[in-house]
Protein backbone atom coordinates (compact mmCIF):
# COMPACT_ATOMS: atom_id res chain seq x y z
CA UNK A 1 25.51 -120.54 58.18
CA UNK A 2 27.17 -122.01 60.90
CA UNK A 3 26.97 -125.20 59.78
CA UNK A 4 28.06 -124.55 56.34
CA UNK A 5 31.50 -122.84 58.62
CA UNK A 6 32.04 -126.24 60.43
CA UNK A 7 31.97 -128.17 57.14
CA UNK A 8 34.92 -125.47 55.73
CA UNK A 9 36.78 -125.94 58.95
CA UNK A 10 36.88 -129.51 57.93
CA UNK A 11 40.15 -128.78 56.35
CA UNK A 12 42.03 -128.42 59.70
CA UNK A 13 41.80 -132.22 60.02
CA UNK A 14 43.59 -134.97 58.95
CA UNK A 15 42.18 -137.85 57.46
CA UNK A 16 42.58 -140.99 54.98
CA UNK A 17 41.35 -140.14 50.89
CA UNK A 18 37.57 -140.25 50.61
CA UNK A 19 36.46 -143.40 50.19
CA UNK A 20 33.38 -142.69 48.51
CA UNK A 21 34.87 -140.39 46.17
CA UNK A 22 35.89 -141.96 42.48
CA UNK A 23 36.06 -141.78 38.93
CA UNK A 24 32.82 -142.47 37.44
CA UNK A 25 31.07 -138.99 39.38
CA UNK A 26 30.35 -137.57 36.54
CA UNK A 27 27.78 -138.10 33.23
CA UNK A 28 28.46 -136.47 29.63
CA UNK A 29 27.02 -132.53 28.85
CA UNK A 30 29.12 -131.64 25.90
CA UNK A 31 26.46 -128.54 25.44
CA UNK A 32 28.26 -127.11 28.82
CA UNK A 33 32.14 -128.04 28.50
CA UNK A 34 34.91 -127.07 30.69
CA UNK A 35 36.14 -128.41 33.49
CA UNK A 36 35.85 -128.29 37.52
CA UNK A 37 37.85 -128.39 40.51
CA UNK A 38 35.99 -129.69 43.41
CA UNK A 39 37.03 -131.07 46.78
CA UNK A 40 35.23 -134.47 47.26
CA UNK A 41 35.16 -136.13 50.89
CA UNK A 42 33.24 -139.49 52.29
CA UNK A 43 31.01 -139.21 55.28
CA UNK A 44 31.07 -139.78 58.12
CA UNK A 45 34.95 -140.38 57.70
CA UNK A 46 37.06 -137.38 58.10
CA UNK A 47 38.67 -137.43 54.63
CA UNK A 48 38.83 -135.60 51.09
CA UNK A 49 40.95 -134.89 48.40
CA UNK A 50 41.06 -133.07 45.57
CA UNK A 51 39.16 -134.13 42.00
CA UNK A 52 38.67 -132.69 38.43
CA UNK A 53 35.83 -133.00 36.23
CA UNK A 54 35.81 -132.78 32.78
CA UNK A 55 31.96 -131.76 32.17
CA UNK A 56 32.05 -132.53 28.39
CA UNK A 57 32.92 -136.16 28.74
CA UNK A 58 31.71 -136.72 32.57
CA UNK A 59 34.86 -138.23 33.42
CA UNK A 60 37.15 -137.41 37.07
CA UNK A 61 40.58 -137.71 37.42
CA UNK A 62 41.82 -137.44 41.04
CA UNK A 63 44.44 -134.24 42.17
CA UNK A 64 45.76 -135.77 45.09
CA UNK A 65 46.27 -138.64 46.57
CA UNK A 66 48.07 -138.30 49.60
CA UNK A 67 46.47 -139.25 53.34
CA UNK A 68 46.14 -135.17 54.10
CA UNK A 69 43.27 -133.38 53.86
CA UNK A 70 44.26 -131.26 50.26
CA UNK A 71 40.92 -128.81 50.44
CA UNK A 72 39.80 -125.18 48.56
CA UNK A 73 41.55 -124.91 45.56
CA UNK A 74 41.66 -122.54 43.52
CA UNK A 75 43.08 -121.80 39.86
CA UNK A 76 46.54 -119.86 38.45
CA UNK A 77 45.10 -117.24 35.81
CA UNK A 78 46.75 -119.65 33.15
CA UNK A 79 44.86 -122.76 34.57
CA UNK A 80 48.24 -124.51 35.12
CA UNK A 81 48.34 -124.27 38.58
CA UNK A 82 46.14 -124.61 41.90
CA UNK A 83 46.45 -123.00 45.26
CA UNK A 84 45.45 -125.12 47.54
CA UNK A 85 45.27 -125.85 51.79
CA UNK A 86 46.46 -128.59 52.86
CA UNK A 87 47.23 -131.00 55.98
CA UNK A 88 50.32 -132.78 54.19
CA UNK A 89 52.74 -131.24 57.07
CA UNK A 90 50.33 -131.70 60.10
CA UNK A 91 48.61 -128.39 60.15
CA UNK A 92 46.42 -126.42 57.98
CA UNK A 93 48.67 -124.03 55.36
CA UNK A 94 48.50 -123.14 51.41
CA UNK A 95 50.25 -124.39 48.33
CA UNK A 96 50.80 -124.56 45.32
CA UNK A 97 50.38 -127.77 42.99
CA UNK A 98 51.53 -128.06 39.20
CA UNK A 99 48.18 -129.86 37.53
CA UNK A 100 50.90 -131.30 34.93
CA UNK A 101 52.95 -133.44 37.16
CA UNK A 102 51.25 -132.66 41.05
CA UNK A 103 54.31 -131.06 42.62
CA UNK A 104 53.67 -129.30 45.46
CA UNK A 105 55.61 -126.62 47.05
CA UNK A 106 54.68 -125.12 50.22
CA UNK A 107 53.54 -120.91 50.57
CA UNK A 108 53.23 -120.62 54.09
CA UNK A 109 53.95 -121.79 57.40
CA UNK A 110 52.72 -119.06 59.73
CA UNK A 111 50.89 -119.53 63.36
CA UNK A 112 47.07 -120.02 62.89
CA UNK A 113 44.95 -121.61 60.26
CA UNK A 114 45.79 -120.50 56.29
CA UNK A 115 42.75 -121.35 54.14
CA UNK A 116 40.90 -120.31 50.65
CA UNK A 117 43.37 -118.93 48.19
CA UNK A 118 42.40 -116.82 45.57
CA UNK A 119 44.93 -116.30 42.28
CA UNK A 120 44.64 -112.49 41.65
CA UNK A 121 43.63 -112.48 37.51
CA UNK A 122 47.24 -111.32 36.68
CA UNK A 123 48.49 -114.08 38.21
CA UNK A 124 51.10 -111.76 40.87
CA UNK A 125 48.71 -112.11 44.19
CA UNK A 126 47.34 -115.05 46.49
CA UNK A 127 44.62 -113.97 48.82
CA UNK A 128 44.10 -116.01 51.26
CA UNK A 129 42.57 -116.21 55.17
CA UNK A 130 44.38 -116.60 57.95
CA UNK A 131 43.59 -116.69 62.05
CA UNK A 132 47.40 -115.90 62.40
CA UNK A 133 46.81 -112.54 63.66
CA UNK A 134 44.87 -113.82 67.26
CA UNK A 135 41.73 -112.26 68.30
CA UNK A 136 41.42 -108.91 70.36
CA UNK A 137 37.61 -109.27 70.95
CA UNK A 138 34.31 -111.04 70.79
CA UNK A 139 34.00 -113.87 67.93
CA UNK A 140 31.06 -112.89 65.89
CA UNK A 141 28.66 -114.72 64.24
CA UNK A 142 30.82 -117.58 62.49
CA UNK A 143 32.36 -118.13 66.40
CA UNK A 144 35.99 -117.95 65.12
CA UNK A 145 38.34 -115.25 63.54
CA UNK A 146 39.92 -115.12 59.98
CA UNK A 147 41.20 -111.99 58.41
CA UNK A 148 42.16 -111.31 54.80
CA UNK A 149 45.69 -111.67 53.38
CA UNK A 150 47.81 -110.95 50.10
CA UNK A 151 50.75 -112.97 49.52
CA UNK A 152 52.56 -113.35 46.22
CA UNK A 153 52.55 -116.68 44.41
CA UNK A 154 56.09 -117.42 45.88
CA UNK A 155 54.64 -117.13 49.50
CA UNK A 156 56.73 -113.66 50.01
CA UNK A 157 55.37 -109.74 50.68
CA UNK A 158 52.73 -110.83 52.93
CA UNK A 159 49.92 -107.70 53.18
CA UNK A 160 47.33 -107.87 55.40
CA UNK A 161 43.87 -106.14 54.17
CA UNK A 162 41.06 -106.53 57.11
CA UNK A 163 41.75 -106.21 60.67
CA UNK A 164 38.56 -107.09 62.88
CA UNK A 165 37.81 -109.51 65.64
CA UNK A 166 35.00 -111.59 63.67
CA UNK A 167 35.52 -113.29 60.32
CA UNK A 168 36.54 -111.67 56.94
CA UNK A 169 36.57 -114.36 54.51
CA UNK A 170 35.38 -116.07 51.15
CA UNK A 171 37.48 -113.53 49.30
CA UNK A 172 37.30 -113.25 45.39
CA UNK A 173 38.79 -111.01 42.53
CA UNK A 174 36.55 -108.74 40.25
CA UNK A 175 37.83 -110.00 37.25
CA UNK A 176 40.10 -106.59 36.06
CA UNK A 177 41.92 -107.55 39.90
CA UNK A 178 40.72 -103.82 41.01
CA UNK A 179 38.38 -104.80 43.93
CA UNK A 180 37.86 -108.03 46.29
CA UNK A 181 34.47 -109.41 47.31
CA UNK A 182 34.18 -110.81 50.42
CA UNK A 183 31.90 -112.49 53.30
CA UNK A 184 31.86 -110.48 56.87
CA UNK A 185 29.96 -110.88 60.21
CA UNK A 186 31.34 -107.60 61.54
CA UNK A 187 27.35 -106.21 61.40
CA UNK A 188 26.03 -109.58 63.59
CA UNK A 189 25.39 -111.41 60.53
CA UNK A 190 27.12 -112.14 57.35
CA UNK A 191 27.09 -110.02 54.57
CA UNK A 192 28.90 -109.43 51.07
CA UNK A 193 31.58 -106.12 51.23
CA UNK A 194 33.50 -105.21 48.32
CA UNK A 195 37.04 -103.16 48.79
CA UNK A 196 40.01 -102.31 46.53
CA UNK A 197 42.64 -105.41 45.87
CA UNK A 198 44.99 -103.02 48.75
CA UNK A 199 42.07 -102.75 51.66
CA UNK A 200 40.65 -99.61 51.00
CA UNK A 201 36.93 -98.25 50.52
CA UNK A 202 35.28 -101.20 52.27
CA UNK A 203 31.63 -100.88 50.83
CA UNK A 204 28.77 -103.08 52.56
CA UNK A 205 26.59 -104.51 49.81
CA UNK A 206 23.42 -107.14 51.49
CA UNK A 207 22.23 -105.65 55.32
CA UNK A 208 20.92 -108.77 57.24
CA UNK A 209 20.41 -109.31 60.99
CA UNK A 210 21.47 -112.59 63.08
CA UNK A 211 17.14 -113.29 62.85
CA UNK A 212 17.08 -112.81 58.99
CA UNK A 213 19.67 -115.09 57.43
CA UNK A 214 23.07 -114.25 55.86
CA UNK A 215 25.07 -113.03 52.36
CA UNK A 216 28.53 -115.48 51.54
CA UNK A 217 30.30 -117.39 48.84
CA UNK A 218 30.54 -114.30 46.50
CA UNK A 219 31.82 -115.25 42.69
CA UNK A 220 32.12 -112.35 39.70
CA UNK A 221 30.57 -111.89 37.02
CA UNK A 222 33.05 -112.26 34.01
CA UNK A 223 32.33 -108.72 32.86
CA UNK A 224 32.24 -107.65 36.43
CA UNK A 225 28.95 -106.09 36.88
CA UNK A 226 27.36 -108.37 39.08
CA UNK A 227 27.93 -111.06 41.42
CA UNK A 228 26.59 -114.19 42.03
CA UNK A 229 26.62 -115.29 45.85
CA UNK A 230 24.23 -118.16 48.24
CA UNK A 231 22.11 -116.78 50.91
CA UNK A 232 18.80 -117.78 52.99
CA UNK A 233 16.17 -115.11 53.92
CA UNK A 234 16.92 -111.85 52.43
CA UNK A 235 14.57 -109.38 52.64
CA UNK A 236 11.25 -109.96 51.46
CA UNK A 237 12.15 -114.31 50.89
CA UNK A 238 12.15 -116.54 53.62
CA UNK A 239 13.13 -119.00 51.09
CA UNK A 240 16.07 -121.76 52.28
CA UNK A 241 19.46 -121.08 51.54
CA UNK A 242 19.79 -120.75 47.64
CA UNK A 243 21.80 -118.52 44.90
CA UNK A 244 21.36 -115.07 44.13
CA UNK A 245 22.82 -112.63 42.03
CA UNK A 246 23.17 -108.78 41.96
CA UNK A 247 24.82 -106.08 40.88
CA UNK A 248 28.07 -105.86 41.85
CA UNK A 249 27.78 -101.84 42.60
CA UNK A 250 24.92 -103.22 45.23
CA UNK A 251 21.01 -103.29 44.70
CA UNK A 252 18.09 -105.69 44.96
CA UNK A 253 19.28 -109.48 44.86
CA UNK A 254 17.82 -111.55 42.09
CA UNK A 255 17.23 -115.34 42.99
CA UNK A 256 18.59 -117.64 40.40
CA UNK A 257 18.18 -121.37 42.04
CA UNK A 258 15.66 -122.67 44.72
CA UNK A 259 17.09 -125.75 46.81
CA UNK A 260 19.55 -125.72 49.39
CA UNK A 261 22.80 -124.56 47.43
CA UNK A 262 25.63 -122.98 48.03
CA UNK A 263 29.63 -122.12 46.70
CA UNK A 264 28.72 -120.71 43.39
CA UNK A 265 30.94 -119.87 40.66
CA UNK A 266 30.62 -118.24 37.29
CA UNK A 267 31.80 -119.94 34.01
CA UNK A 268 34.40 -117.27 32.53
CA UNK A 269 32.15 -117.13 29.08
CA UNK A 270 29.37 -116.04 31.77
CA UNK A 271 27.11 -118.79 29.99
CA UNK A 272 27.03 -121.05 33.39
CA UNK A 273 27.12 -120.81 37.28
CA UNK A 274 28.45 -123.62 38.95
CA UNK A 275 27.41 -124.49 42.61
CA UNK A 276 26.52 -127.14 45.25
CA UNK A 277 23.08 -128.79 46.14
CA UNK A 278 22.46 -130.77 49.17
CA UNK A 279 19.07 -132.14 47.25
CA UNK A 280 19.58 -135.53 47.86
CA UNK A 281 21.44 -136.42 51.11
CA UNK A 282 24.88 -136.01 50.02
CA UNK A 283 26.36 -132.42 48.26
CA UNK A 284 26.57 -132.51 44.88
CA UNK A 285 27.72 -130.57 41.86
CA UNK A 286 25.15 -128.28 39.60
CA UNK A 287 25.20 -125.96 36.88
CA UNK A 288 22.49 -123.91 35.80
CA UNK A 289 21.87 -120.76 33.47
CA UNK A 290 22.02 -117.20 35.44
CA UNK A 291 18.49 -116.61 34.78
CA UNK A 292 17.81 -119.73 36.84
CA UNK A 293 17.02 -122.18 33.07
CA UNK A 294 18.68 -125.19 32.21
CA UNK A 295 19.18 -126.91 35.83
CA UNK A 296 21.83 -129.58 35.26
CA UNK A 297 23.47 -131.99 37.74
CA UNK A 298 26.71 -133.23 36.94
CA UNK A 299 27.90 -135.64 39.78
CA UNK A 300 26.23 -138.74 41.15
CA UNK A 301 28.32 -140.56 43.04
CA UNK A 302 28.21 -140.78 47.20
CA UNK A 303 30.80 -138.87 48.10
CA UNK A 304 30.08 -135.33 49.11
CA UNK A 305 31.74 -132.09 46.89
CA UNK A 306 32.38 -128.69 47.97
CA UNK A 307 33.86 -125.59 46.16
CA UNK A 308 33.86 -125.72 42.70
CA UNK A 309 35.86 -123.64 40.59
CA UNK A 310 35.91 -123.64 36.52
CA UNK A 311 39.10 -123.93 35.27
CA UNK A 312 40.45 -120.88 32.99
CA UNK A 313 40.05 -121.19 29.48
């Protein structure tokens, strides 16, 4: 887990655009559709940018171009939009990017590191991450501290929702916007919580130890009853890390890929779970069916892609 941290922190850096990053990433699979935002960077530069791919037609059309590190985005409810973090004014903070025309316009500019937005499905919240807060104890397991944060879309009424010394993080929306999933090390190892959109009723759903792997990268069903999520060694599977689902009340974890995978996210016609695979050297972009069928790799090229996120509609 910790190295899959270090690779997010990534984003704190500046960097050139990822050279091994390009057009032709993608092949054809009209009998998926959609499309995918992704965050593509070239190793061992420190460098990335972010891409869309239309999975129909294979093709990739480039978000950003600028010599920043533009990293984690993540859609508007109306898909015409994406929140983003970004380097563009030398340190790590969210924005928000018209897909139309790529104007950006800048949400915050607080002390610490501001990272993964999430669009609330109404459209009127922004979660997001943030160190800004400091630290009052010991680090847990990820070794640095992030708490969770509302904000609305025009970077005002700034709530905070978690208030620990560890990390509270990969935050996502159940899809009516009543509760938040999330990652936490607060027990000595990560596991999923869930909690109402305002903080409350903080309910611990996976139990690992620092010895028996980890729960993170949480993603909704799109009828809400379960949740799909990447972890390595849960009970009873000593299994690499790979992606599971359960429900989203909590219960026995189902696994639905076997490889080294992480960031998944669900298609929102529930027909298709998105997600990483370091398989072959460099991380690339999946789909497969939620009962683990139809395995399907959509990129090819070099460059290595992190956080995919369908696009609404």
């Amino acid at each position: 887990m910790a190295a899959v941290l270090a690779v997010l922190q990534l984003g704190a850096c500046g960097g050139a655009q990822a050279s091994g990053c390009t057009r032709s990433g993608g092949r054809p699979h009209p009998e998926i559709g959609g499309q995918l935002l992704y965050t593509c960077y070239a190793r061992p530069a420190v460098s990335g940018g972010l891409y869309l791919l239309d999975v129909a037609t294979g093709s990739v059309r480039p978000l950003t171009s600028d010599r920043s590190w533009n990293w984690g985005g993540a859609w508007s409810p109306d898909g015409s939009q994406i929140a983003l973090e970004s380097t563009r004014e030398g340190r790590s903070d969210l924005y928000v990017m018209d897909v139309s025309d790529g104007r950006v316009r800048r949400l915050s500019n607080g002390a610490g590191f501001n990272e993964s937005p999430r669009w609330s499905p109404d459209g009127s919240w922004i979660s997001f991450i943030s160190s800004r807060s400091g630290v009052r104890g010991p680090y847990g397991a990820a070794g640095f501290h992030r708490d969770i944060y509302l904000m609305r879309p025009d970077g005002t009424d700034l709530r905070r929702l978690t208030s620990l010394s560890g990390f509270d993080g990969d935050a996502t929306w159940s899809p009516d916007g009543s509760r938040i999933a999330f990652a936490s090390d607060r027990g000595g190892a990560f596991d999923l919580f869930t909690m109402t959109s305002d903080g409350r009723d903080q309910h611990q759903l996976t139990h690992h130890d620092s010895s028996r792997g980890y729960g993170a990268f949480p993603s909704w069903s799109p009828d809400g009853s379960e949740l799909v999520f990447n972890a390595t060694n849960p009970p009873g599977d000593s299994a690499a890390a790979s992606i599971y689902k359960m429900p989203a009340s909590g219960g026995e974890a189902t696994r639905v890929t076997r490889g080294y995978d992480f960031h998944p996210d669900w298609s929102r016609n529930g027909s298709w779970i998105a997600f990483l695979g370091a398989r072959q050297g460099h991380t690339q972009l999946f789909a497969v069916r939620p009962d683990g069928s139809d395995l399907t790799q959509l990129t090819f090229e070099p460059g290595d892609k992190d956080i995919p996120r369908w696009r609404p509609g």
